[in-house]
N, C-alpha and C. Protein backbone atom coordinates (compact mmCIF):
# COMPACT_ATOMS: atom_id res chain seq x y z
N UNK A 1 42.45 58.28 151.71
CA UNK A 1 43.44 57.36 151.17
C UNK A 1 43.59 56.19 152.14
N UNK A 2 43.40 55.09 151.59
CA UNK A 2 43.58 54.01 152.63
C UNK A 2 45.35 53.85 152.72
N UNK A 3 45.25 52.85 154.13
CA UNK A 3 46.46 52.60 154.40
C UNK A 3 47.19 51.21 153.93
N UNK A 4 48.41 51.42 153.55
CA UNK A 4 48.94 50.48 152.84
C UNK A 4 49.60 48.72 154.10
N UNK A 5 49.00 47.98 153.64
CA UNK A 5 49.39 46.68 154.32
C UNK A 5 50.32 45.70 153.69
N UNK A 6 51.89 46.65 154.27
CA UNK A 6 52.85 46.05 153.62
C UNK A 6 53.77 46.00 154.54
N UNK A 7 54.38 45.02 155.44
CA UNK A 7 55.29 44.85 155.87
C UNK A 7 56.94 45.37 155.39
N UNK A 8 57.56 46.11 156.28
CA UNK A 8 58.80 46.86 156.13
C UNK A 8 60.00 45.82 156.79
N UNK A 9 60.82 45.71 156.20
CA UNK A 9 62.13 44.75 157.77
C UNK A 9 63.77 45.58 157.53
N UNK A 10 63.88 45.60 158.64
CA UNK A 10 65.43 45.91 158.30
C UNK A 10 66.70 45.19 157.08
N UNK A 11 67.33 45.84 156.65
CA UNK A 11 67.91 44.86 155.27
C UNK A 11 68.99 44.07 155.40
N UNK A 12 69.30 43.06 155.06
CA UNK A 12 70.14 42.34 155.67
C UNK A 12 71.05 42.14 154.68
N UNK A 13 72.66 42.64 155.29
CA UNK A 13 73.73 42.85 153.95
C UNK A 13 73.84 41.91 152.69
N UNK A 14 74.45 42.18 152.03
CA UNK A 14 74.88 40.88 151.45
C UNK A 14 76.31 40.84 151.87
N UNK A 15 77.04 39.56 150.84
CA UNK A 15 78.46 39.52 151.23
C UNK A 15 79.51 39.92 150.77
N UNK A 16 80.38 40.77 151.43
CA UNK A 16 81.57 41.46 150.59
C UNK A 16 82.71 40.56 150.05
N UNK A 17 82.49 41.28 148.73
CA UNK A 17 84.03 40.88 148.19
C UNK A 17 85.17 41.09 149.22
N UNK A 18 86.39 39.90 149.33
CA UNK A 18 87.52 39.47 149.93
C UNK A 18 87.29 39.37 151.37
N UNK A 19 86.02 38.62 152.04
CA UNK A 19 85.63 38.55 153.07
C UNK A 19 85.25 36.90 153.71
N UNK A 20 85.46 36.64 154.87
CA UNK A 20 85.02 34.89 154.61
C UNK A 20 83.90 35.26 155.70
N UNK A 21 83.44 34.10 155.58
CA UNK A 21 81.83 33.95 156.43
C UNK A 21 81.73 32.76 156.42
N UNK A 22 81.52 31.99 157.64
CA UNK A 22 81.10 30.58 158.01
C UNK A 22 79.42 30.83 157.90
N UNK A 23 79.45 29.68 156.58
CA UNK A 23 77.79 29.12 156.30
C UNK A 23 76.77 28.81 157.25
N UNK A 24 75.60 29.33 157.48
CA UNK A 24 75.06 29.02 158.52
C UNK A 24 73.55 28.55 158.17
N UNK A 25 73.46 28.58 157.03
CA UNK A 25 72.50 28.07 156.73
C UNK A 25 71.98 27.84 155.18
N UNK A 26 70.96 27.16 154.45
CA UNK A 26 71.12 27.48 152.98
C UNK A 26 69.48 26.59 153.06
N UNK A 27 68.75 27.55 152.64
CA UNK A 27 66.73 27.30 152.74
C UNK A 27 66.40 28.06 151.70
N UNK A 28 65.63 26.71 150.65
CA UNK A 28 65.12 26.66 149.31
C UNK A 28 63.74 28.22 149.70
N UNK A 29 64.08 29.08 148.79
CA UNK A 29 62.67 29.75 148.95
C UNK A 29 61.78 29.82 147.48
N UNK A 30 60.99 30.66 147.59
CA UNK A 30 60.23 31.08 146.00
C UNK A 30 60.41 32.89 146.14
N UNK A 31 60.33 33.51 144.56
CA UNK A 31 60.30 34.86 145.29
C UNK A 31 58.57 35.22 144.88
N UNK A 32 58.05 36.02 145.98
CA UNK A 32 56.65 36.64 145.96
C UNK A 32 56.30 36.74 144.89
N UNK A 33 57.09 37.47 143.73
CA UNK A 33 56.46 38.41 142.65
C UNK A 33 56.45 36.85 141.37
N UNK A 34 57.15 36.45 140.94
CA UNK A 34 57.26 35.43 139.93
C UNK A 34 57.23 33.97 140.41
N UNK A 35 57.34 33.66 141.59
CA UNK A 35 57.08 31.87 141.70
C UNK A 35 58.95 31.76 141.03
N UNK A 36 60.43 32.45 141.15
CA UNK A 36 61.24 31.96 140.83
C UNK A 36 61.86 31.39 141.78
N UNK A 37 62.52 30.18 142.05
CA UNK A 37 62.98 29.23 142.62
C UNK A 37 64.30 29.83 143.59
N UNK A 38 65.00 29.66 144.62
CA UNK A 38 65.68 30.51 144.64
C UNK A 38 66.78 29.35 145.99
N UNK A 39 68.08 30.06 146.51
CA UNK A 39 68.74 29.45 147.55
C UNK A 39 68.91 30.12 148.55
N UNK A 40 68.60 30.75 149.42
CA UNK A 40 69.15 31.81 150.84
C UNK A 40 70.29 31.25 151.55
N UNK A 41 71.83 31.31 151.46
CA UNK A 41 72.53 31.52 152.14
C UNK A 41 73.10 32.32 153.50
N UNK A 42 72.73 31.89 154.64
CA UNK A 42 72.88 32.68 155.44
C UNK A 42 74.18 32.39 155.93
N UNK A 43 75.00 33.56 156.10
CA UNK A 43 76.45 33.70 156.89
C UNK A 43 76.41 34.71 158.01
N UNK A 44 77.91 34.56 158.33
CA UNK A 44 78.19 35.15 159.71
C UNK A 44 79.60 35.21 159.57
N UNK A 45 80.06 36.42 159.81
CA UNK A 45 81.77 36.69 159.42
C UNK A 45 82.42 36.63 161.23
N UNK A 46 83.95 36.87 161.26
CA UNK A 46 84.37 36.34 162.13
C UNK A 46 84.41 37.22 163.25
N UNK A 47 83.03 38.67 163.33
CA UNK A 47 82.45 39.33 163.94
C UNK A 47 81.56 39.44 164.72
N UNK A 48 80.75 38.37 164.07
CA UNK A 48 79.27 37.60 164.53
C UNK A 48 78.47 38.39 163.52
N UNK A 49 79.02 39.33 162.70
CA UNK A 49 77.66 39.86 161.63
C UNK A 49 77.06 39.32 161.12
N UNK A 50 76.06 39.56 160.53
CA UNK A 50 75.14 38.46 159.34
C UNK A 50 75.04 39.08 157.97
N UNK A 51 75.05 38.08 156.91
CA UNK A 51 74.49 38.41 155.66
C UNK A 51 73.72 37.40 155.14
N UNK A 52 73.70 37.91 153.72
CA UNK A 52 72.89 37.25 153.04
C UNK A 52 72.90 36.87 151.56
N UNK A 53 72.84 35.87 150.95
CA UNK A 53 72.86 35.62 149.61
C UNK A 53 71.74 34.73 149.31
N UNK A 54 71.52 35.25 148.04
CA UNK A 54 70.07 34.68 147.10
C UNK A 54 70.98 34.04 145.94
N UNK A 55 70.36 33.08 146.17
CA UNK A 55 71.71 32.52 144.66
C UNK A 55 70.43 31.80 144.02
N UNK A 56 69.98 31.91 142.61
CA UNK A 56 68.89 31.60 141.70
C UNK A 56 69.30 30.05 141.47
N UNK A 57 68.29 29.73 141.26
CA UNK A 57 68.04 28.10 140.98
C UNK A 57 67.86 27.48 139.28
N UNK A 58 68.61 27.96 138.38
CA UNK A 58 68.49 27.28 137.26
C UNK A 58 69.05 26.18 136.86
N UNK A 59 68.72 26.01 135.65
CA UNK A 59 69.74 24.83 135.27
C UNK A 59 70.05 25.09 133.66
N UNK A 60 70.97 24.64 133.15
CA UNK A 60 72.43 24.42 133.50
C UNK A 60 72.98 26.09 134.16
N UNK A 61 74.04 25.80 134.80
CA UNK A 61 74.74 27.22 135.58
C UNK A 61 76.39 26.83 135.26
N UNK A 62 76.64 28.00 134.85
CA UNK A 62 78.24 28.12 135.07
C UNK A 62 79.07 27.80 135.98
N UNK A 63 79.87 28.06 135.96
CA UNK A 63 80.95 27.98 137.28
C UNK A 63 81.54 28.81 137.62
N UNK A 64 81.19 30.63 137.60
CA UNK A 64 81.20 31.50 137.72
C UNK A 64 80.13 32.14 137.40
N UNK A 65 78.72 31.56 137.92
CA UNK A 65 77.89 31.66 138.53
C UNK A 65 77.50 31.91 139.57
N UNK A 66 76.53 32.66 140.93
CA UNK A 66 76.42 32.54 141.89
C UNK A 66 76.62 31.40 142.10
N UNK A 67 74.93 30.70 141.83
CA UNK A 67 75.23 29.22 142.37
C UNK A 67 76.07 28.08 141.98
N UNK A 68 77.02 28.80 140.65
CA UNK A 68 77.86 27.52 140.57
C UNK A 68 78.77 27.44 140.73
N UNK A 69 79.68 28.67 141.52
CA UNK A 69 80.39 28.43 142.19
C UNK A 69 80.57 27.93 143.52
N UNK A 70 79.49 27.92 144.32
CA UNK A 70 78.75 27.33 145.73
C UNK A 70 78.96 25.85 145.21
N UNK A 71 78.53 25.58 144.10
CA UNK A 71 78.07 23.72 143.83
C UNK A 71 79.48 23.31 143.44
N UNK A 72 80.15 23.96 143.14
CA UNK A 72 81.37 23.62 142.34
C UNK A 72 82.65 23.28 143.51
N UNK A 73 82.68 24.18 144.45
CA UNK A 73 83.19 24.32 145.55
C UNK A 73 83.05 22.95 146.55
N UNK A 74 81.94 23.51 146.80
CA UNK A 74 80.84 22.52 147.76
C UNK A 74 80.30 21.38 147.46
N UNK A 75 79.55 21.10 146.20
CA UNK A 75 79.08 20.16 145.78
C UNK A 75 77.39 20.70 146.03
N UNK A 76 76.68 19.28 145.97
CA UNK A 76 74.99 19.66 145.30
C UNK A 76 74.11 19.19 146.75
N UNK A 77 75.04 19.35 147.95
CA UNK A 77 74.39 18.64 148.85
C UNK A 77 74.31 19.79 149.96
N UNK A 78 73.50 20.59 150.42
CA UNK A 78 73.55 21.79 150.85
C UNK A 78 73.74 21.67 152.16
N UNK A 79 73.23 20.31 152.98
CA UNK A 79 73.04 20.19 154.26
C UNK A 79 74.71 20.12 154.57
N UNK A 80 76.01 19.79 153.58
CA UNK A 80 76.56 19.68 153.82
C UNK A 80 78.06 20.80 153.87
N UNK A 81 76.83 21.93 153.16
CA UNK A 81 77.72 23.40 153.52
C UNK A 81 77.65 24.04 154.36
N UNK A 82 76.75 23.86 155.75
CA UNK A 82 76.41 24.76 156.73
C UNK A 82 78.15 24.03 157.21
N UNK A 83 78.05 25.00 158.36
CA UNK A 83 79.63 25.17 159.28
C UNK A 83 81.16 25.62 158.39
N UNK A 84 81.03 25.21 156.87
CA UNK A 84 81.73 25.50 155.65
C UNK A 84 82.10 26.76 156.68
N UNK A 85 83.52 27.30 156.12
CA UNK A 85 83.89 29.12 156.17
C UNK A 85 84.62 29.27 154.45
N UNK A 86 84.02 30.35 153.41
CA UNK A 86 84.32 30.74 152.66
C UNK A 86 84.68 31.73 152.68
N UNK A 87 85.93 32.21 151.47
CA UNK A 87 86.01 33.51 151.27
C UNK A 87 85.52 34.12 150.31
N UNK A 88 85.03 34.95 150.03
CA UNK A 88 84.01 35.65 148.36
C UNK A 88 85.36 36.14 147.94
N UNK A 89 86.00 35.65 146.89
CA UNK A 89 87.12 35.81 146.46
C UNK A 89 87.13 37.14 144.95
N UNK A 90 86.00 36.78 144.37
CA UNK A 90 85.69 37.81 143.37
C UNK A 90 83.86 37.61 143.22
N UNK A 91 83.65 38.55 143.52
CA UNK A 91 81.73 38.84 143.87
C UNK A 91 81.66 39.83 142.82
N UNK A 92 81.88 39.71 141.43
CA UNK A 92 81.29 40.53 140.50
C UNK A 92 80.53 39.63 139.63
N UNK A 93 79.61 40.42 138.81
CA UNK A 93 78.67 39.49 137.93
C UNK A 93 79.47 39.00 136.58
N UNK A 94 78.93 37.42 136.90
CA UNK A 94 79.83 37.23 135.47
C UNK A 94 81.44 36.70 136.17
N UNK A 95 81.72 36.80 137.00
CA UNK A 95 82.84 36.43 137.58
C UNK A 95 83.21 36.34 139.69
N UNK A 96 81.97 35.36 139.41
CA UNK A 96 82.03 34.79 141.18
C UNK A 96 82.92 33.93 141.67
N UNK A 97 83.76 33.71 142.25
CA UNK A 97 84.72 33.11 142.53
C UNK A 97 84.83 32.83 144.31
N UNK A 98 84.65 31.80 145.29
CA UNK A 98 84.52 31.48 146.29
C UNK A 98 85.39 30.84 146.80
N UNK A 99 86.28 30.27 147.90
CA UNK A 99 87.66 29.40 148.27
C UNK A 99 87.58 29.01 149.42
N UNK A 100 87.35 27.85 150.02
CA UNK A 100 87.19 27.16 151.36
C UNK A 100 88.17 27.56 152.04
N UNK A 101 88.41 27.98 153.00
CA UNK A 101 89.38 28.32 154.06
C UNK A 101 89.53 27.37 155.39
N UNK A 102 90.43 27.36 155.61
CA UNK A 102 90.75 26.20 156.80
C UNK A 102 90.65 26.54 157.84
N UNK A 103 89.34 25.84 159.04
CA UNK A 103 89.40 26.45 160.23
C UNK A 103 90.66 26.30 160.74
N UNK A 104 90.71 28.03 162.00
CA UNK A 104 92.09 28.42 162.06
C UNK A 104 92.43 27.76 163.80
């Protein structure tokens, strides 16, 4: 049986409901399997932990959408959400809800 050449990585959370995390980053990817378009949000809560969000790239999007609550919030200019601190106010599907918080 040959051996399989597949890279393994540790998993990197996502973000909890009623939690804030200062934005630390947001890099356009593709995913491997389909060529679908995608957003990587990287955060950091007021722990130093890290997570992670994939927010899909379509168009038109809701506003209780992943990403349209990010755009709705934030606006369409991404360079200008890093340092942002949000709270994931409601992280269920179908009802995403996000709220800028005021550095303290």
């Amino acid at each position: 049986m040959p051996k399989l050449n597949i890279q393994t990585t540790d998993e990197i959370p996502s973000a909890q409901e009623g939690k804030a995390y200062e934005i630390t980053g947001a890099d356009e990817f593709s995913s491997q399997v389909r060529s679908f378009k995608g957003l990587r949000v990287s955060l950091k809560d007021s722990k130093g932990e890290t997570a992670v969000e994939a927010l899909w790239m379509r168009s038109p999007v809701g506003p209780k959408s992943k990403i349209g609550c990010f755009i709705q919030l934030l606006g369409k200019n991404t360079d200008k959400w890093i340092g942002k601190r949000v709270r994931f106010v409601s992280w269920k599907a179908g009802n995403r809800v996000i709220a800028l918080e005021t550095p303290k």
